[in-house]
PDB file of N, CA and C in Angstrom:
ATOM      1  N   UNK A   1     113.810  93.813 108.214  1.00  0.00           N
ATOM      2  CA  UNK A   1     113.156  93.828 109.500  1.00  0.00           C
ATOM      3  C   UNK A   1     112.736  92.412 109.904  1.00  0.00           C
ATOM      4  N   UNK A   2     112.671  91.599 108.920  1.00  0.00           N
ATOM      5  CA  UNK A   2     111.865  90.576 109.407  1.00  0.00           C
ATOM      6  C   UNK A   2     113.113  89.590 109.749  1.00  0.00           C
ATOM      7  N   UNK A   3     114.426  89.418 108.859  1.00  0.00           N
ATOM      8  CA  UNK A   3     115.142  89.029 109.999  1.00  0.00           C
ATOM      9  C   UNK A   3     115.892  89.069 111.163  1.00  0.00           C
ATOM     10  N   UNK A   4     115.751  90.216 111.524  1.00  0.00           N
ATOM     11  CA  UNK A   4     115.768  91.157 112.424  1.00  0.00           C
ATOM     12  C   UNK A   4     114.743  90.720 113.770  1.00  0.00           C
ATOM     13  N   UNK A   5     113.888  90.758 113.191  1.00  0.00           N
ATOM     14  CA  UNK A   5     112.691  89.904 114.280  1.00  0.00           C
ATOM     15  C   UNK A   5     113.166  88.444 114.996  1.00  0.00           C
ATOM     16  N   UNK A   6     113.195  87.794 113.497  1.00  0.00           N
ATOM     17  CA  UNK A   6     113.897  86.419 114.047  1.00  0.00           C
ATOM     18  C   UNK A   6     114.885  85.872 114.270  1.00  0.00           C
ATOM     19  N   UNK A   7     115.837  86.834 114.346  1.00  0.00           N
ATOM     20  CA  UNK A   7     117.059  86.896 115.195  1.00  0.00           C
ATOM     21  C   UNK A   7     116.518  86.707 116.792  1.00  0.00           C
ATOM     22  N   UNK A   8     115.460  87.890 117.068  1.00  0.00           N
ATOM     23  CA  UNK A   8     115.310  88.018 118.238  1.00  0.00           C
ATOM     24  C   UNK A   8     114.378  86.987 119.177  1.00  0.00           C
ATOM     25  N   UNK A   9     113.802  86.393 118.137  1.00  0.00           N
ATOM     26  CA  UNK A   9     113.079  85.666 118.252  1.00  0.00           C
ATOM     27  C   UNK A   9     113.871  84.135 118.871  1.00  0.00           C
ATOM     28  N   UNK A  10     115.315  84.091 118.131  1.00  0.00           N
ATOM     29  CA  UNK A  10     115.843  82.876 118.331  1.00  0.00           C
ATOM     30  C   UNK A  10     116.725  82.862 119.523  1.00  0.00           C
ATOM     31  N   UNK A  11     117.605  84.144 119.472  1.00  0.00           N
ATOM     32  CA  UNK A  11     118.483  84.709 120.657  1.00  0.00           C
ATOM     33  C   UNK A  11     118.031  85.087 121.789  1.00  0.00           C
ATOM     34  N   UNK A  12     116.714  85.881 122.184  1.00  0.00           N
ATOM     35  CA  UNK A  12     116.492  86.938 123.008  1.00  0.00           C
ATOM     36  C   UNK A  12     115.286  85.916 124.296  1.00  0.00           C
ATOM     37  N   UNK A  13     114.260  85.671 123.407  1.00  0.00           N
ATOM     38  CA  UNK A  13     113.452  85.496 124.013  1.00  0.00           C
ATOM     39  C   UNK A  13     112.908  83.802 124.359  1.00  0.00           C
ATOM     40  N   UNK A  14     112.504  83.730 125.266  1.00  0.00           N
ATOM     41  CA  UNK A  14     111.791  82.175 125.746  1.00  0.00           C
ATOM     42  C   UNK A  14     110.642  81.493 125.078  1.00  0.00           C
ATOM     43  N   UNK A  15     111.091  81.395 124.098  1.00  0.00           N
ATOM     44  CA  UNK A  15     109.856  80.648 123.156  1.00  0.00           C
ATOM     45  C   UNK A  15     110.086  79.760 123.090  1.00  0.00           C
ATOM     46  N   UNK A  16     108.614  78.621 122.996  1.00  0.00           N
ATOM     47  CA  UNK A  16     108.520  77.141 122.427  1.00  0.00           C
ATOM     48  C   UNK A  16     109.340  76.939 121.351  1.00  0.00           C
ATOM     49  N   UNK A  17     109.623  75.629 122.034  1.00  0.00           N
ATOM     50  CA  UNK A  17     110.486  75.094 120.653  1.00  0.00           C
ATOM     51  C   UNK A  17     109.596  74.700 118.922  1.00  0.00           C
ATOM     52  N   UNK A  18     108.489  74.612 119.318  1.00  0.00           N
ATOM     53  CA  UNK A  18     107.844  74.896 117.640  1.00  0.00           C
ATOM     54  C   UNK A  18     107.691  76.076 117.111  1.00  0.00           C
ATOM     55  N   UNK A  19     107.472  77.434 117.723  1.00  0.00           N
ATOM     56  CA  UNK A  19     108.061  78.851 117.660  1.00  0.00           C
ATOM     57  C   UNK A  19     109.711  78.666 117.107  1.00  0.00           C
ATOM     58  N   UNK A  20     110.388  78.196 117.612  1.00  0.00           N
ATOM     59  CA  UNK A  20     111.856  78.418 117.491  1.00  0.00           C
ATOM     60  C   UNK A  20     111.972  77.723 116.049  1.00  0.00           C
ATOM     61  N   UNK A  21     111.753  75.592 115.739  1.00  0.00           N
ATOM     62  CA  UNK A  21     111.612  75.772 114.197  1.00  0.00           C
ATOM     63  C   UNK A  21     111.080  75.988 113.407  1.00  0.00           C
ATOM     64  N   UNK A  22     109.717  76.875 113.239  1.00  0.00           N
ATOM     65  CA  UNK A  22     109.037  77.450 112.079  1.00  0.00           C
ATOM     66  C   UNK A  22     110.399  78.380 112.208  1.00  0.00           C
ATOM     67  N   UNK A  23     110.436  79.890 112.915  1.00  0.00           N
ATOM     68  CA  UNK A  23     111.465  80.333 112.829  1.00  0.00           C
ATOM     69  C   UNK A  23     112.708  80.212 111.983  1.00  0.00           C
ATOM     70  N   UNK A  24     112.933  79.436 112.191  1.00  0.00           N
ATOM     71  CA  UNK A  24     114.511  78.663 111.992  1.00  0.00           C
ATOM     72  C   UNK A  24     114.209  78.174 109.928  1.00  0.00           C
ATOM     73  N   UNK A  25     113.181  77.449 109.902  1.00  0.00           N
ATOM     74  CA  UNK A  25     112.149  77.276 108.375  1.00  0.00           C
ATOM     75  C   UNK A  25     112.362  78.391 107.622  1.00  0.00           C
ATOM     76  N   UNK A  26     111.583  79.382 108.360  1.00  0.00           N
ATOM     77  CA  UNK A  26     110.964  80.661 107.480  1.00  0.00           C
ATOM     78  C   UNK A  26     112.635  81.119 107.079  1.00  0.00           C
ATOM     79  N   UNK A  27     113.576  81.788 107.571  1.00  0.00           N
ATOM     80  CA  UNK A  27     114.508  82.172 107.240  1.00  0.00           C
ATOM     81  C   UNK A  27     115.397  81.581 106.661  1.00  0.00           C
ATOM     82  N   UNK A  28     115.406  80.175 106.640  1.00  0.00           N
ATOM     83  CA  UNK A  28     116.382  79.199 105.468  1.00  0.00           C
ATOM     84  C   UNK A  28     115.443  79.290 104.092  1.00  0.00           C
ATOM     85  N   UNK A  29     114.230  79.553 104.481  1.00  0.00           N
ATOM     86  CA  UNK A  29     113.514  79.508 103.087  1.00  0.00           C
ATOM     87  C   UNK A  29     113.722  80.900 102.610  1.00  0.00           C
ATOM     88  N   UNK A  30     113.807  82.128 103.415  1.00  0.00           N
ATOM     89  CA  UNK A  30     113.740  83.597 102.792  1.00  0.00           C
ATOM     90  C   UNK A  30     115.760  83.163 102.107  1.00  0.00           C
ATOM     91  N   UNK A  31     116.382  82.987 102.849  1.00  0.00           N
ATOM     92  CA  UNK A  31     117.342  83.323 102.508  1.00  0.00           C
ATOM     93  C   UNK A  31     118.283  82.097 101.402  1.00  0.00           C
ATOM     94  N   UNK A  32     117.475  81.109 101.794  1.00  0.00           N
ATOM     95  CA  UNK A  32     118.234  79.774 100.768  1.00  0.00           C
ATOM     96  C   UNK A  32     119.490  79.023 101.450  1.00  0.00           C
ATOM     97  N   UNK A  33     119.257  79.138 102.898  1.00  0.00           N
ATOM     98  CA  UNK A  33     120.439  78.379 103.429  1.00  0.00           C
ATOM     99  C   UNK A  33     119.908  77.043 103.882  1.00  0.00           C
ATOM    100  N   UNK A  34     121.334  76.613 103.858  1.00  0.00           N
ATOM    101  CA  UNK A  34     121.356  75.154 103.480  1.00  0.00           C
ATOM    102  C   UNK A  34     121.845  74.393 104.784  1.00  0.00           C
ATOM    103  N   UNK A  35     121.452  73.395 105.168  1.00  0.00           N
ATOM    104  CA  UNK A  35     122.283  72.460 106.839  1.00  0.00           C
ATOM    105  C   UNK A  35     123.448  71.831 105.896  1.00  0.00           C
ATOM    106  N   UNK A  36     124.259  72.064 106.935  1.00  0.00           N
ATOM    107  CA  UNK A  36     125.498  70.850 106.863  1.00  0.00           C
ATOM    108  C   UNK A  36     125.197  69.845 107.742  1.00  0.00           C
ATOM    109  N   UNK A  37     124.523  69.778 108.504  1.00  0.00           N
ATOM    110  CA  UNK A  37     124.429  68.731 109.634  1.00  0.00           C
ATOM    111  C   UNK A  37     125.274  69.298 111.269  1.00  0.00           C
ATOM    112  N   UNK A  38     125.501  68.883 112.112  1.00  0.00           N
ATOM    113  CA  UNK A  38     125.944  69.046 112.934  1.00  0.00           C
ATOM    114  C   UNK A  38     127.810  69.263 112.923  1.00  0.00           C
ATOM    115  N   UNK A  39     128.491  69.813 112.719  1.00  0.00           N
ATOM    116  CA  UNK A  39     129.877  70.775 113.011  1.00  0.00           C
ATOM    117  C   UNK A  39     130.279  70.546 114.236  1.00  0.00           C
ATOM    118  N   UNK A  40     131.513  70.804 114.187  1.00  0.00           N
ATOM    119  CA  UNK A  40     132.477  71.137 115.454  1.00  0.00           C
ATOM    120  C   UNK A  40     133.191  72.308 115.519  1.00  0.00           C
ATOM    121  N   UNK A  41     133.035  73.106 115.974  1.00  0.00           N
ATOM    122  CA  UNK A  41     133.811  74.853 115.835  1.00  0.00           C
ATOM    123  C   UNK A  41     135.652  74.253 116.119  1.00  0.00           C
ATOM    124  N   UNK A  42     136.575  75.222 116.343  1.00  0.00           N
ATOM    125  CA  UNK A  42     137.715  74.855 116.875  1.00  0.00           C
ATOM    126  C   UNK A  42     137.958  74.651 118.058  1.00  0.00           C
ATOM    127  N   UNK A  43     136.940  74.945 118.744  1.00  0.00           N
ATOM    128  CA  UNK A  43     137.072  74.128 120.748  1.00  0.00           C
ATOM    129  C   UNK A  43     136.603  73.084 120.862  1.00  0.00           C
ATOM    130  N   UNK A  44     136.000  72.166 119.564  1.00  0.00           N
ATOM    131  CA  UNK A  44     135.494  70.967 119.935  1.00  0.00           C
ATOM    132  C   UNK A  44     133.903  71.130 120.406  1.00  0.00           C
ATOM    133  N   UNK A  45     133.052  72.256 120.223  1.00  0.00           N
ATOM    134  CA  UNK A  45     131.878  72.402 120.264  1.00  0.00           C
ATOM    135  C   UNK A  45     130.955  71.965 119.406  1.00  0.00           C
ATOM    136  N   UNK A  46     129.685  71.051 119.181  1.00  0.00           N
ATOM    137  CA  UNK A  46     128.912  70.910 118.425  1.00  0.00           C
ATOM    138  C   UNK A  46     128.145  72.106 118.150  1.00  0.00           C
ATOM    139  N   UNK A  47     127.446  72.382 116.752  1.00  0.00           N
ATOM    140  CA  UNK A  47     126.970  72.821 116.956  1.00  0.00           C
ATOM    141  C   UNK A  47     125.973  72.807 115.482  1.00  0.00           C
ATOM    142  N   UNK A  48     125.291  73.650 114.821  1.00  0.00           N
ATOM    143  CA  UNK A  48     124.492  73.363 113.364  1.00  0.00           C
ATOM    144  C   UNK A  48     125.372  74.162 112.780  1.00  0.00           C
ATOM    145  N   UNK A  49     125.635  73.450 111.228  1.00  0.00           N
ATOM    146  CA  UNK A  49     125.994  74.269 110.178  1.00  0.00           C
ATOM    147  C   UNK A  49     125.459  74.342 109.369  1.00  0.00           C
ATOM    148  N   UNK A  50     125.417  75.906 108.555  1.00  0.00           N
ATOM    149  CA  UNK A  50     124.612  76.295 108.167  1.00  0.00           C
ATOM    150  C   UNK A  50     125.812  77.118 106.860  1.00  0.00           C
ATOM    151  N   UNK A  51     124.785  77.027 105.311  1.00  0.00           N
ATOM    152  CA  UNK A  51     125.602  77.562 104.177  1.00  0.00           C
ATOM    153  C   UNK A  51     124.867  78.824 104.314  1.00  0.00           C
ATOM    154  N   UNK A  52     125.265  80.145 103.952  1.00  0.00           N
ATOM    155  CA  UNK A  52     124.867  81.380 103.122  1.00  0.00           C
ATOM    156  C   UNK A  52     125.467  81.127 102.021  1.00  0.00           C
ATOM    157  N   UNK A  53     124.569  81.501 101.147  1.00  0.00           N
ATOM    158  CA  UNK A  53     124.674  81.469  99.668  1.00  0.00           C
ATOM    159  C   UNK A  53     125.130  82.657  99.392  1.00  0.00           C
ATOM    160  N   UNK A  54     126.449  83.255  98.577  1.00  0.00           N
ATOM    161  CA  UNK A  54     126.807  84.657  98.210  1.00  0.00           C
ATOM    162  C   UNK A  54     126.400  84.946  97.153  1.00  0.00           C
ATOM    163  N   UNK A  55     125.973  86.410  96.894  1.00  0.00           N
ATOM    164  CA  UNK A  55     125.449  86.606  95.595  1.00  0.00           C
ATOM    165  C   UNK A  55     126.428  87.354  94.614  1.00  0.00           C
TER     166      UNK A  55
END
């Protein structure tokens, strides 16, 4: 549920941007993901990358 929340929290709604990185904190810390730094998808989009760790 709780990332569930902050999904919605990040996607849905108009929150401050210090709302948005605690957010963004709390769930790399629940889950252990890691930045790559800034990415390029295959259209040439920037964007954050981000590791999930598989168990």
């Amino acid at each position: 549920m709780l990332f569930t929340h902050s999904w919605t929290l990040l996607t849905e709604l108009p929150v401050p941007l210090a709302v948005r990185v605690t957010t963004l904190r709390m769930v790399a810390d629940l889950l252990g993901l890691t930045s790559k730094g800034t990415l390029r998808d295959a259209k040439g989009r920037a964007g954050a990358g981000t590791v999930i760790p598989t168990r």
